[in-house]
Protein backbone atom coordinates (compact mmCIF):
# COMPACT_ATOMS: atom_id res chain seq x y z
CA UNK A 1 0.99 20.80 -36.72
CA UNK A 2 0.80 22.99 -33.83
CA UNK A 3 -0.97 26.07 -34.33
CA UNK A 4 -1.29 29.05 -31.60
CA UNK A 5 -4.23 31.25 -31.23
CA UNK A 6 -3.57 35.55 -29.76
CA UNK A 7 -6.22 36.29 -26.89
CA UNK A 8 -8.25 38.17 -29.92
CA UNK A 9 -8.92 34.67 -31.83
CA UNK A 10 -10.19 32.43 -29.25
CA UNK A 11 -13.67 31.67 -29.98
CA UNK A 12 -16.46 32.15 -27.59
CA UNK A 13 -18.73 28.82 -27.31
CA UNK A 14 -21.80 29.94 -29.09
CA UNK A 15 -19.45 30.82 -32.39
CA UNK A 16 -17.34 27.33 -31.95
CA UNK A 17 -20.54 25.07 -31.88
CA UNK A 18 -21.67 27.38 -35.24
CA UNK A 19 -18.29 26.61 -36.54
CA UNK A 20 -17.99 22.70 -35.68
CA UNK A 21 -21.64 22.39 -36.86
CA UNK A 22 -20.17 23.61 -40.23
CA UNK A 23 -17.73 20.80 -40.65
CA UNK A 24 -18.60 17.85 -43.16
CA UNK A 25 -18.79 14.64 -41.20
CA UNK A 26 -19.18 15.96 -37.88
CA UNK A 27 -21.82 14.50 -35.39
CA UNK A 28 -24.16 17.39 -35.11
CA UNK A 29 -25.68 16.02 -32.15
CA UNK A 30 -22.44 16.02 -30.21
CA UNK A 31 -20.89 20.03 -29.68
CA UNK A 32 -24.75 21.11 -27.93
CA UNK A 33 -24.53 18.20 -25.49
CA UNK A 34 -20.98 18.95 -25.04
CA UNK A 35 -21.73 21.90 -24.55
CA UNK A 36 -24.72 21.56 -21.93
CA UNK A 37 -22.43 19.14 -20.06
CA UNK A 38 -20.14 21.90 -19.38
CA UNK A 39 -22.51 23.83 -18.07
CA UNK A 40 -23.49 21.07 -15.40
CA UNK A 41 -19.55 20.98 -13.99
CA UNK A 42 -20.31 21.26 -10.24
CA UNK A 43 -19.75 24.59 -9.00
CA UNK A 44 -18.38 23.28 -5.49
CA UNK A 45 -17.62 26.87 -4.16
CA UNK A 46 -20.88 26.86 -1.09
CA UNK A 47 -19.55 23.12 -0.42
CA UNK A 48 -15.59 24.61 0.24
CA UNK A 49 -16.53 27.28 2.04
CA UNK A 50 -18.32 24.91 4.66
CA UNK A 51 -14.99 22.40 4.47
CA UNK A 52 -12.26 24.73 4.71
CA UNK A 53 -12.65 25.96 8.18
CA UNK A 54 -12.53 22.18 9.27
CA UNK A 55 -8.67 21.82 6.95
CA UNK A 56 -5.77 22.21 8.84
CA UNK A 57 -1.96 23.03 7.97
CA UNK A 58 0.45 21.31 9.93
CA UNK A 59 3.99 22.13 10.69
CA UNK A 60 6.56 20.11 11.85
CA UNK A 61 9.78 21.20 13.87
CA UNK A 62 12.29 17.80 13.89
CA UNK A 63 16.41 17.29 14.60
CA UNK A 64 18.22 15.91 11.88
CA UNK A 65 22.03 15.47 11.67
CA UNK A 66 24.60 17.87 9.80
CA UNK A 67 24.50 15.87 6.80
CA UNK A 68 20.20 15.90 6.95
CA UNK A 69 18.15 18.22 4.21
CA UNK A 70 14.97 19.40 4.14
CA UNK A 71 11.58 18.84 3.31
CA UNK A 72 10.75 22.19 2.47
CA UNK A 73 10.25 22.31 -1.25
CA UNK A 74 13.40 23.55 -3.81
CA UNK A 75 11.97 25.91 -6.44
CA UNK A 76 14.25 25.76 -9.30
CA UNK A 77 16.92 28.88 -10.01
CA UNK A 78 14.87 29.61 -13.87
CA UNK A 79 11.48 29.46 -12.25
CA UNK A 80 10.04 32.70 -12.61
CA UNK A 81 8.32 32.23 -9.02
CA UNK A 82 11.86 31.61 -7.52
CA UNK A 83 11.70 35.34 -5.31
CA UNK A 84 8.04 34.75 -4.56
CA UNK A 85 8.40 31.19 -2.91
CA UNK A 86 11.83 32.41 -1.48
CA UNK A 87 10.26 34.65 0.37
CA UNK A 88 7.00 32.59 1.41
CA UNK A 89 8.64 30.34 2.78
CA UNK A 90 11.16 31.80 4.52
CA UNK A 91 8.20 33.79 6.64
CA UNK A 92 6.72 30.32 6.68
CA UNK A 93 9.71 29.02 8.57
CA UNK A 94 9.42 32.02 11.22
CA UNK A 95 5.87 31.34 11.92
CA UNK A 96 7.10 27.70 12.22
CA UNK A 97 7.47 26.26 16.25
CA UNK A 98 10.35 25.65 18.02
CA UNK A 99 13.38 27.59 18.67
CA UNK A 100 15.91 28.05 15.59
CA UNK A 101 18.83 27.95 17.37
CA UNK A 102 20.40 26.84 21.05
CA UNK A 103 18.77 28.04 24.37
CA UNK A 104 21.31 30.86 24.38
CA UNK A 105 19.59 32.44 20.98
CA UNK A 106 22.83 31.35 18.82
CA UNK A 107 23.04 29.35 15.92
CA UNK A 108 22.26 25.76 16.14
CA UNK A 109 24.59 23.06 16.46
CA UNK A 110 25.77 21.53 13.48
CA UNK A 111 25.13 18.03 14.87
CA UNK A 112 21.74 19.40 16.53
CA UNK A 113 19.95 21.11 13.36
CA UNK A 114 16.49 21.55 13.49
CA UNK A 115 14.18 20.92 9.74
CA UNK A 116 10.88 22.64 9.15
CA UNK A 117 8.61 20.77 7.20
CA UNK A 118 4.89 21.18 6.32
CA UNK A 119 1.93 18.73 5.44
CA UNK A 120 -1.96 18.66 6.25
CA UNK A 121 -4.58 17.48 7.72
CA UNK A 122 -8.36 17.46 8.61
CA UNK A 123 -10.10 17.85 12.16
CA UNK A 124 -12.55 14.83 13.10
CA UNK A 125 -13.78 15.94 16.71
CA UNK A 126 -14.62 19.12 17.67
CA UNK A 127 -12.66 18.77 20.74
CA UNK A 128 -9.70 18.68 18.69
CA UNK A 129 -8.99 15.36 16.98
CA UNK A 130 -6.83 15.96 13.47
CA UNK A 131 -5.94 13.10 11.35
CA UNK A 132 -3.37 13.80 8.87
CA UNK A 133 -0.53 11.23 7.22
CA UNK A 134 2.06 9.56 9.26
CA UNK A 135 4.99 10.68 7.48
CA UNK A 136 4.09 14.34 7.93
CA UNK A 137 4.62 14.10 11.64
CA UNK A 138 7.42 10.91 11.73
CA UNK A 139 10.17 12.01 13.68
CA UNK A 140 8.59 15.19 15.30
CA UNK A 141 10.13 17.24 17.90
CA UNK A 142 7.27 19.64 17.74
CA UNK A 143 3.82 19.89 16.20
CA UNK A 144 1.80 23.01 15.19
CA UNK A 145 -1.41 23.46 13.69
CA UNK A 146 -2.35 26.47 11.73
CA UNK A 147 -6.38 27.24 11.98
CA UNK A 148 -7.68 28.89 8.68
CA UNK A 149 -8.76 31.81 10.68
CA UNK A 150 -5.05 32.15 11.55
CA UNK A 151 -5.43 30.28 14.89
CA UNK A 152 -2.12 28.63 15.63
CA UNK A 153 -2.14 25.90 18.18
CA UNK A 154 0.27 23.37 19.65
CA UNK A 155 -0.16 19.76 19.02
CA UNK A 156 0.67 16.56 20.45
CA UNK A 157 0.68 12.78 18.84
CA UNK A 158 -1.85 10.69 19.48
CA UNK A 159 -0.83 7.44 17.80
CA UNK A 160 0.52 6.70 14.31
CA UNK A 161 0.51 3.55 11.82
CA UNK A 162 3.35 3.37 9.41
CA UNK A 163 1.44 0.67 7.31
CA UNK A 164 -1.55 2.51 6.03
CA UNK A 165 0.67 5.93 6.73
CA UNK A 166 -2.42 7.40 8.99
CA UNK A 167 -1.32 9.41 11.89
CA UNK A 168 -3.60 10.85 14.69
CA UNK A 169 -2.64 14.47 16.86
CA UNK A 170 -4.78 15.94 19.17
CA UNK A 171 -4.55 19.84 20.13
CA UNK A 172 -6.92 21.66 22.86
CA UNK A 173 -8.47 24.11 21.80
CA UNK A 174 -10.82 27.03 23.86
CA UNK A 175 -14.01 26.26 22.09
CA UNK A 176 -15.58 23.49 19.93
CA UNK A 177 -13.69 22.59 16.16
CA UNK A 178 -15.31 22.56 12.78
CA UNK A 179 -15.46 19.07 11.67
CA UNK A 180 -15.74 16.89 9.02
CA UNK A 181 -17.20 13.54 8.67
CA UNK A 182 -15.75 10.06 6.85
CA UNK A 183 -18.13 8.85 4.10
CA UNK A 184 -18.02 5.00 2.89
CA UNK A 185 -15.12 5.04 0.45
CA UNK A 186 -16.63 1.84 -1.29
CA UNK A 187 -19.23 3.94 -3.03
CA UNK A 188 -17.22 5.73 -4.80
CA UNK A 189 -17.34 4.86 -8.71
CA UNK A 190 -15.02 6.01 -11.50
CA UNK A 191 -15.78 9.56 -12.93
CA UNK A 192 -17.26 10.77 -9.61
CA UNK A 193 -15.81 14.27 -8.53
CA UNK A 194 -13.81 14.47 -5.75
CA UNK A 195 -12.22 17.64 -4.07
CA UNK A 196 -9.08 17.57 -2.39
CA UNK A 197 -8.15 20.75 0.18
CA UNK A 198 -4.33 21.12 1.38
CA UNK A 199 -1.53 22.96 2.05
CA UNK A 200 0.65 22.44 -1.18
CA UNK A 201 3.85 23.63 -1.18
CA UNK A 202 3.32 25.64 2.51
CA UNK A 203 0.70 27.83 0.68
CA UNK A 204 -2.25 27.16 2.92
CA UNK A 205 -5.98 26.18 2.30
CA UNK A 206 -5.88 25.55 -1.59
CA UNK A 207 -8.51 23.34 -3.31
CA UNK A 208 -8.55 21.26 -6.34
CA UNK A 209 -10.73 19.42 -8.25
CA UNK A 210 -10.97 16.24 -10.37
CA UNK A 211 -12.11 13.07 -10.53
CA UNK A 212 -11.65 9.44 -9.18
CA UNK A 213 -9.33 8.16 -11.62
CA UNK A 214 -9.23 4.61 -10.09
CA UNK A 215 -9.65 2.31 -7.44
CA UNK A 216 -8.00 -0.62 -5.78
CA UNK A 217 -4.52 1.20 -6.94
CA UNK A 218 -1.14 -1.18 -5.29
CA UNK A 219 1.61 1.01 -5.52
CA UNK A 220 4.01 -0.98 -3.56
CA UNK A 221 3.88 1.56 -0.24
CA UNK A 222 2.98 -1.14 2.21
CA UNK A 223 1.30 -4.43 3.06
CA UNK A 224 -2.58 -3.00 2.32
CA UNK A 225 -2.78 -1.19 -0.38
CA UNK A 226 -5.61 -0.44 -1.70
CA UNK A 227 -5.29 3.42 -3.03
CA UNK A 228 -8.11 5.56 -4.76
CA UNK A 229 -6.12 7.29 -7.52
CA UNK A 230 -7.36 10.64 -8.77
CA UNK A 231 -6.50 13.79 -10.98
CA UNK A 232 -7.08 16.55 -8.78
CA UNK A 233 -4.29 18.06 -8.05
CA UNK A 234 -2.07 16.99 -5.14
CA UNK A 235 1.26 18.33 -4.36
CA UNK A 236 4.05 18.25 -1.62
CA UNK A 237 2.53 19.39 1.26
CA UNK A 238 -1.32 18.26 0.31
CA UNK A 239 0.00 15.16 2.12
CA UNK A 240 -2.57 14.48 5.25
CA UNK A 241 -5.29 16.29 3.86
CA UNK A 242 -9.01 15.52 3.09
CA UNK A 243 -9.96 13.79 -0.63
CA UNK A 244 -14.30 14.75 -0.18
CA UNK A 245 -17.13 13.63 -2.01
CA UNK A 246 -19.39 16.21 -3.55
CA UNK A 247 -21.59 15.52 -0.26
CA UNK A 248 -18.62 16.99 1.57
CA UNK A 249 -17.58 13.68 3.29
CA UNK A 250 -14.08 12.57 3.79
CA UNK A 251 -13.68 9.09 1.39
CA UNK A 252 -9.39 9.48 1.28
CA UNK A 253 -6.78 10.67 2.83
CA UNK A 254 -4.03 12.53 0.47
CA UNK A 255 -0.81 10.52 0.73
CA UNK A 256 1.36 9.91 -2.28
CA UNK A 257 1.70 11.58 -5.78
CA UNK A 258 3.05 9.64 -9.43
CA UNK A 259 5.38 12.57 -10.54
CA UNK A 260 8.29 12.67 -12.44
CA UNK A 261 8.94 16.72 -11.73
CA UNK A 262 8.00 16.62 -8.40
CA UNK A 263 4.62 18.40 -9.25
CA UNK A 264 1.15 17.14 -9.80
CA UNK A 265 0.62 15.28 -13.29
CA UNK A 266 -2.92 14.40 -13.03
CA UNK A 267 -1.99 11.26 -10.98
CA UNK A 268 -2.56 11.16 -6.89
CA UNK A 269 -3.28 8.36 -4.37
CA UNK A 270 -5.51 8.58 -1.13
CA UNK A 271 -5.83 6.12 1.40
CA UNK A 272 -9.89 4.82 1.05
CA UNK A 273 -11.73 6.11 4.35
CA UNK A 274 -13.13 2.74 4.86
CA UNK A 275 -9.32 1.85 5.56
CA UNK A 276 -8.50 4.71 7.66
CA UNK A 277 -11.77 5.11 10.10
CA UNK A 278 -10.60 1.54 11.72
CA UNK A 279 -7.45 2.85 11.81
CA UNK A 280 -7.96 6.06 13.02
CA UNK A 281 -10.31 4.64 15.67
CA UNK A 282 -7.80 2.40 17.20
CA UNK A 283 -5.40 5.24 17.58
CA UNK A 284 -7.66 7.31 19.32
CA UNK A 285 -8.76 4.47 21.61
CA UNK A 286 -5.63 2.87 21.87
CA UNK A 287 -2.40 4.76 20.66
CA UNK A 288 -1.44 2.19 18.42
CA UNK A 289 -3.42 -0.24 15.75
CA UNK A 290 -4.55 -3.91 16.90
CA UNK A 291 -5.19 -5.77 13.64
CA UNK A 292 -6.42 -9.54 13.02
CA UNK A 293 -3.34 -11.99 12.48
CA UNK A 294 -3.96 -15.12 11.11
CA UNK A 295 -0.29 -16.40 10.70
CA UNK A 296 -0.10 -17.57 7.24
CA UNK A 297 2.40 -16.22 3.99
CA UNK A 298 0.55 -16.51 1.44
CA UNK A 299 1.13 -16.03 -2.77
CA UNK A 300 -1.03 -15.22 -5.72
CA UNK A 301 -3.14 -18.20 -7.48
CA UNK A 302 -1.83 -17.84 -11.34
CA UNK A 303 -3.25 -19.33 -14.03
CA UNK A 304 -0.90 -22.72 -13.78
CA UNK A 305 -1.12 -23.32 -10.78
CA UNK A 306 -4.85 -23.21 -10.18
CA UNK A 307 -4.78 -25.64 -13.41
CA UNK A 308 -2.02 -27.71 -11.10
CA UNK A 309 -4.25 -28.19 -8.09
CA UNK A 310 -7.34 -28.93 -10.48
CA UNK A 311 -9.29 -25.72 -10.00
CA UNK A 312 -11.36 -24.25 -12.46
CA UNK A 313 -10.03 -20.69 -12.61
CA UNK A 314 -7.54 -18.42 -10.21
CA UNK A 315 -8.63 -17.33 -7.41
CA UNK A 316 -8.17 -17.09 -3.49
CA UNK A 317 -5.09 -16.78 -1.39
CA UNK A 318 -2.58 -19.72 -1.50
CA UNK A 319 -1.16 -20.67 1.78
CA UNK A 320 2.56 -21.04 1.27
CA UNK A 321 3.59 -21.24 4.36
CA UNK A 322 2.16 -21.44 8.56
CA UNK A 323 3.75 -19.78 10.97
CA UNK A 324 4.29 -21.81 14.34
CA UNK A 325 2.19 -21.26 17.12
CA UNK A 326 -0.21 -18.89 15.18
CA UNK A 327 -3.99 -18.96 15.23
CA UNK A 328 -3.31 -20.85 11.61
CA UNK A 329 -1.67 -23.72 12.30
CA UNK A 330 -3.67 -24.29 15.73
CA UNK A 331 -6.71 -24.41 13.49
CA UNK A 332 -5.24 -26.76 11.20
CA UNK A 333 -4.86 -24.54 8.19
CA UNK A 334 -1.45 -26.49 5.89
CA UNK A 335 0.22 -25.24 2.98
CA UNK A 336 -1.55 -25.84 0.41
CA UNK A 337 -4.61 -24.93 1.35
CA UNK A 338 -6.48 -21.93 -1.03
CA UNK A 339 -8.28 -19.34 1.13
CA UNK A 340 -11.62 -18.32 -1.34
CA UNK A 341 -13.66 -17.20 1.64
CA UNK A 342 -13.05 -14.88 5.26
CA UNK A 343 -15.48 -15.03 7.16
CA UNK A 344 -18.26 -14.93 4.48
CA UNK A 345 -16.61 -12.53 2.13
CA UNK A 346 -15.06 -14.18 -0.98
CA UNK A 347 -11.12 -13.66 -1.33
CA UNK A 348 -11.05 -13.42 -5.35
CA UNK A 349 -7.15 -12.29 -5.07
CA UNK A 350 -4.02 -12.76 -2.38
CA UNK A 351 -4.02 -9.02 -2.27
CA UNK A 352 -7.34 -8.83 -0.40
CA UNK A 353 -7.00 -11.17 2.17
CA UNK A 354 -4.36 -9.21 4.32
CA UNK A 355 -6.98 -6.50 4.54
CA UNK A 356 -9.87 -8.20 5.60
CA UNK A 357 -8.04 -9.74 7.92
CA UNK A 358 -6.54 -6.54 9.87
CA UNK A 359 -9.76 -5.14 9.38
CA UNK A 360 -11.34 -8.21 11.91
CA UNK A 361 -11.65 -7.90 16.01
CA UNK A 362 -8.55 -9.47 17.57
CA UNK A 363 -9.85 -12.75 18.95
CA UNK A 364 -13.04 -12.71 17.12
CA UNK A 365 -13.78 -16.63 15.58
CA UNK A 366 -13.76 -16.36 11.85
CA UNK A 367 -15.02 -19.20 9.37
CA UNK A 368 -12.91 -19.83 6.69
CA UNK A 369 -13.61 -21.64 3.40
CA UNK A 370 -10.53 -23.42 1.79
CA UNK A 371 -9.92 -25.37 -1.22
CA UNK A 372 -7.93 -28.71 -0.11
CA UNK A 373 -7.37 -31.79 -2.19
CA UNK A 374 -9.42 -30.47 -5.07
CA UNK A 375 -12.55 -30.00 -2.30
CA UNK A 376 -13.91 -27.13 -0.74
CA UNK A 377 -14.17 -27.31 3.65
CA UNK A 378 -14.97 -25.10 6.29
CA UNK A 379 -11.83 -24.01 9.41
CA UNK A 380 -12.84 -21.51 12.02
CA UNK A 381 -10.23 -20.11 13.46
CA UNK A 382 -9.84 -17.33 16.47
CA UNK A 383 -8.04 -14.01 14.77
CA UNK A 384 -4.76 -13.22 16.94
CA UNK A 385 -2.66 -9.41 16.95
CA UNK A 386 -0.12 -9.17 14.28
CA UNK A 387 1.67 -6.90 16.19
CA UNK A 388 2.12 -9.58 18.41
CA UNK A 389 2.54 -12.24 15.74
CA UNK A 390 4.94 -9.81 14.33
CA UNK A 391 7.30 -9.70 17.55
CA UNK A 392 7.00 -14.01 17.77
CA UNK A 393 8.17 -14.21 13.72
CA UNK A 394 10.88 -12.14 15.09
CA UNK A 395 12.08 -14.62 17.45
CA UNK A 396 12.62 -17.61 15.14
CA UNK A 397 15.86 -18.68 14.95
CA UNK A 398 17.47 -19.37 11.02
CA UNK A 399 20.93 -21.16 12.22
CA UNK A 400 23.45 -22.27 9.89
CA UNK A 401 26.66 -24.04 10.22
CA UNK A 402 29.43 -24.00 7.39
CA UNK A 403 30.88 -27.36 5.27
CA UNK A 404 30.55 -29.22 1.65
CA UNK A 405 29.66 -32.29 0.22
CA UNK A 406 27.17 -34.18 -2.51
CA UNK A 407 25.07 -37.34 -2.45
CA UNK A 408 23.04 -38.99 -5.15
CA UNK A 409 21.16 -36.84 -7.63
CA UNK A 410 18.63 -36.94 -10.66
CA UNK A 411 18.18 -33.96 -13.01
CA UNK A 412 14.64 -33.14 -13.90
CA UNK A 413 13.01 -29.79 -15.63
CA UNK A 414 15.93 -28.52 -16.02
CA UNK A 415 17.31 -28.90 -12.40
CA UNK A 416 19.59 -31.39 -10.91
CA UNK A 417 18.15 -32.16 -7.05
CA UNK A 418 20.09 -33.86 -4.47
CA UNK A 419 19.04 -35.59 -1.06
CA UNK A 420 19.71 -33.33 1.63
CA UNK A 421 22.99 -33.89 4.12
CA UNK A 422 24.58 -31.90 6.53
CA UNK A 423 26.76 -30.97 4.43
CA UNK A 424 24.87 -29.42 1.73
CA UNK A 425 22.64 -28.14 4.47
CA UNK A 426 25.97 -26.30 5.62
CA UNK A 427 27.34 -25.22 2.11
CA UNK A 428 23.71 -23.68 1.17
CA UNK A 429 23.41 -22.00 4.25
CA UNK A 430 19.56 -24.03 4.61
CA UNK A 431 18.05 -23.17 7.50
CA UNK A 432 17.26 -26.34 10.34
CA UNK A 433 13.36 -26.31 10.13
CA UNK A 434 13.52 -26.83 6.46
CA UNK A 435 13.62 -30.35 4.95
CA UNK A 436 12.92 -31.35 1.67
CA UNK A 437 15.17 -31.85 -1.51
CA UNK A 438 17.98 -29.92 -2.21
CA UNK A 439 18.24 -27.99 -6.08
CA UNK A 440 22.02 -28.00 -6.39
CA UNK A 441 22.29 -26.37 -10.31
CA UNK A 442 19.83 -25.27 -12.28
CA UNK A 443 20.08 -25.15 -16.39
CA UNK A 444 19.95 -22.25 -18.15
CA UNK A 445 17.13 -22.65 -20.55
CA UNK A 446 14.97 -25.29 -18.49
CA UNK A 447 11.72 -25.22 -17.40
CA UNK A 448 12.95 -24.93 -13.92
CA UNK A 449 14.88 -21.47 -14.88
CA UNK A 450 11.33 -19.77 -16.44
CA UNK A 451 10.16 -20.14 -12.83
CA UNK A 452 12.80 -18.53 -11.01
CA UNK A 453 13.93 -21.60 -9.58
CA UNK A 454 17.79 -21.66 -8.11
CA UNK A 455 20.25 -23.57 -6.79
CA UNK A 456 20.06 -23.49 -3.25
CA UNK A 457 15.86 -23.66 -3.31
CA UNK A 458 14.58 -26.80 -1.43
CA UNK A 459 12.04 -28.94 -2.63
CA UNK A 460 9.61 -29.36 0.16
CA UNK A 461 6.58 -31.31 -1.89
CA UNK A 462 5.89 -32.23 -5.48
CA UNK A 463 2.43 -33.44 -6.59
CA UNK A 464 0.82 -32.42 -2.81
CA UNK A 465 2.70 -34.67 -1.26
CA UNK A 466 6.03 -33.80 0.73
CA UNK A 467 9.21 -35.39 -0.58
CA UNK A 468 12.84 -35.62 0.98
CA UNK A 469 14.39 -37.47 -1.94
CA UNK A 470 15.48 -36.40 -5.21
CA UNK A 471 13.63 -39.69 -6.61
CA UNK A 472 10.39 -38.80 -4.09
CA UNK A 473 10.85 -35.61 -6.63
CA UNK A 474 11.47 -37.63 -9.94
CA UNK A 475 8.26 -39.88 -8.82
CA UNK A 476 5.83 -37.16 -8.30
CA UNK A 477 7.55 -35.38 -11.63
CA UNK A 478 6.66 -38.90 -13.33
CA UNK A 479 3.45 -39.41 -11.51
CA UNK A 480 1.92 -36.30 -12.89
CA UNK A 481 3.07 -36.28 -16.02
CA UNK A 482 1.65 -40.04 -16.51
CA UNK A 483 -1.97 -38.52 -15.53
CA UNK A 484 -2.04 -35.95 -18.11
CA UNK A 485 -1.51 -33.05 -15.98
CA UNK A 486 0.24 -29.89 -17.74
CA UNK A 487 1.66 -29.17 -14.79
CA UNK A 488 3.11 -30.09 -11.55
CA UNK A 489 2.82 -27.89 -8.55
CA UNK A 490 6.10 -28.10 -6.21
CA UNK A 491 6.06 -26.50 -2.87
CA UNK A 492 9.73 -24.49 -2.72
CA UNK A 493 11.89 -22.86 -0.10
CA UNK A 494 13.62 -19.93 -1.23
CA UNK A 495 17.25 -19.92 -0.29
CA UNK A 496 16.10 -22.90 1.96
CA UNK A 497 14.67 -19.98 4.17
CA UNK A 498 12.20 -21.13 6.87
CA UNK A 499 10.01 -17.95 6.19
CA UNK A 500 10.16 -18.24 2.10
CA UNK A 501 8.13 -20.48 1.22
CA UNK A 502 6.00 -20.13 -2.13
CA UNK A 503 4.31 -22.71 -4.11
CA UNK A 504 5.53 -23.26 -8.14
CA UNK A 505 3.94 -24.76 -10.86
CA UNK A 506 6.21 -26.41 -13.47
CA UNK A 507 5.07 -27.51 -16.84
CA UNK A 508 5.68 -31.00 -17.80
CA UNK A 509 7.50 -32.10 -21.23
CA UNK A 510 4.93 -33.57 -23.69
């Protein structure tokens, strides 16, 4: 049962420890240190006053169509704070840049309305170099900073990366910036307390406090996740802004909130500053990011199918696929092949390998260490730009041509597979660079349908070895199971799509 206490009959600390001593059963050792532990909670207010001056809110002026809303936060009708933000905001908006209606002084538009919106950030040269998030200033028309002293200056855009969401402006100021400094995020351990200083809701400098939660967070945002997760409190409009260290060092940058109100619940994500100082470098330097490529899609090592390709636990980055012309396959990298080590740093899981990567020069030599036919060897290959490898993925053509037929067949784990024909290559839509085996139908309860195998997937190898035949497939199925293998690892096309290729390891009927 819930019970409530009035003001009058809340204890004070020295009466609750005489109280709890009291209790039968009760660790007496435990309400003093509890107690004495409270006393050491850092008291962080000569640290903020330092950082604050170096925090930055940012506003953002940008066009939206008629049917466009928003950013500005909704407060709801029953909040008791409804007048109060109302009103805040609305002088917010005034203070905001950028003209609120035509050149004339009318209303805007309807098809040319402008949106206020507000975020944060943090100022990393003192000649006026502000890093904040990139969907704070995506889409701007205009860019203001607001100074704590109550400086307002205009800002433009440096550079921006949508993948990590780490965006660089730059304003000029009269004199030299407070600053603050990026620490090594992989310090950081669990339970350490972290700060984080925004501008939540449009309210200005506000600071929280809490700890780190977690690290290594994926939350699905984008190809490199790799988020600190905290509970100090981080709200709309804390987005851009500084996640410190108790030696006032920048280790995240404020990006992303789990909330099912909208509000903070205890659960925030910042981008690790050992992720955004590369980042933020190449924007300065550059005005856009230059990351390693290697050229490879690559898929998670599970349990069966590191017991497929005889290794002794998961690990690594499985190459599913190699893109043509990349630094990959000019090195001699094949599907198949199990990344464990870049350039002397062990890969223990797929998700790690995309970072180290984009972290590496462009055109720097890199050795890698692969697992291959059960044996560990050595590739060096020369890192090329993903954004260039991006643009020649792009290019690749996936024809198709439209028609029906069907060939000879043999059903195995639960799916029948056909030799491929022009026909079927037509009907299924496969695209011209694929060849392998053709899964026509796939049973409902088979071994085949666990995997996520469907009609329309192309066998490309079974048992290592690349097959073109639905008998090549019935051999390797028969092959394997004769051997005493649990499993056999088949090498599938998705859709019979060029770029969706991923590695699947069936187990065999005892």
């Amino acid at each position: 049962m819930i019970k409530r206490f009035k003001a009058s009959q809340i204890l004070g600390a020295a009466a609750l420890s005489t109280l709890l001593l009291g209790m039968p059963g009760l660790n007496q050792a435990f309400v003093p240190q509890a107690y004495a532990q409270a006393q050491t909670l850092p008291n962080i207010a000569d640290l903020i006053e330092k950082l604050l001056p170096a925090v930055v809110e940012i506003s953002v002026v940008s066009k939206v169509s008629s049917s466009g809303g928003g950013v500005i936060p909704q407060i709801p009708d029953d909040s008791p704070f409804k007048d109060f933000f109302d009103e805040f905001l609305k002088k917010k908006q005034q203070q905001a840049p950028g003209d609120q209606g035509d050149d004339k002084g009318g209303a805007p538009a309807p098809d040319d309305q402008t949106v206020n919106s507000m975020g944060s950030g943090f100022i990393v040269d003192a000649s006026g170099l502000i890093v904040t998030n990139n969907h704070v200033v995506e889409g701007a028309d205009s860019i203001q900073v607001h100074m704590q002293d109550g400086t307002i200056m205009k800002a433009e855009l440096v550079g921006r990366d949508p993948k990590t969401d780490i965006a660089v402006i730059r304003v000029k100021p009269d004199k030299a910036l407070p600053t603050v400094a990026f620490g090594d995020s992989d310090k950081l351990r669990i339970g350490e307390w972290v700060t984080a200083i925004g501008n939540p809701f449009g309210l200005g400098g506000s600071v929280s406090l809490g700890i780190v939660s977690a690290r290594n967070r994926d939350i699905n945002a984008g190809p490199y996740d790799d988020y600190i997760q905290t509970d100090a409190a981080i709200n709309k409009g804390n987005s851009g802004g500084p996640l410190l260290n108790m030696a006032g060092e920048v280790v995240g940058i404020n990006t992303a909130i789990f909330s099912p109100t909208g509000g903070s619940v205890g659960i925030g994500f910042s981008v690790p500053s050992n992720t955004a100082k590369n980042v933020v470098a190449q924007l300065e330097k550059f005005g856009e990011t230059r990351r390693g490529w290697l050229g490879v899609k690559i898929q998670t090592v599970t349990p069966d199918i590191a017991e497929s390709m005889g290794m002794d636990k998961p690990r690594g980055a499985l190459v599913a696929d190699v893109t043509t012309g990349s630094p990959s396959e000019k090195a001699g990298i094949d599907a198949g092949d199990v990344i464990v080590e870049f350039n002397g740093r062990p890969i223990t899981d797929s998700k790690e390998l995309p970072r180290v990567v984009a972290e590496t020069e462009v055109g720097k030599e890199v050795a890698l260490k692969v697992i291959r036919d059960g044996k560990e060897q050595e590739i060096k290959v020369t890192l090329g730009r993903l954004e260039d490898g991006e643009k020649l993925v792009a290019k690749e053509d996936n024809t198709s041509k439209p028609a029906p037929a069907a060939p000879s067949t043999v059903t195995v784990l639960g799916m029948t597979v056909s030799e491929m024909t022009d026909e079927l290559r037509a009907t299924f839509k496969i695209d011209d660079k694929v060849q392998g085996a053709l899964v026509t139908e796939v049973a409902k309860d088979g071994a085949a349908t666990d995997k996520g195998i469907e009609a329309g997937d192309v066998i490309m190898e079974a048992g290592g070895k690349p097959v073109a035949t639905s008998a090549e497939v019935s051999t390797a199925i028969e092959s394997a199971t004769k051997d005493g293998k649990a499993s056999v690892l088949l090498l599938i096309s998705k859709g019979g799509k060029a770029g969706e290729t991923r590695f699947i390891a069936l187990k065999l009927k005892k």
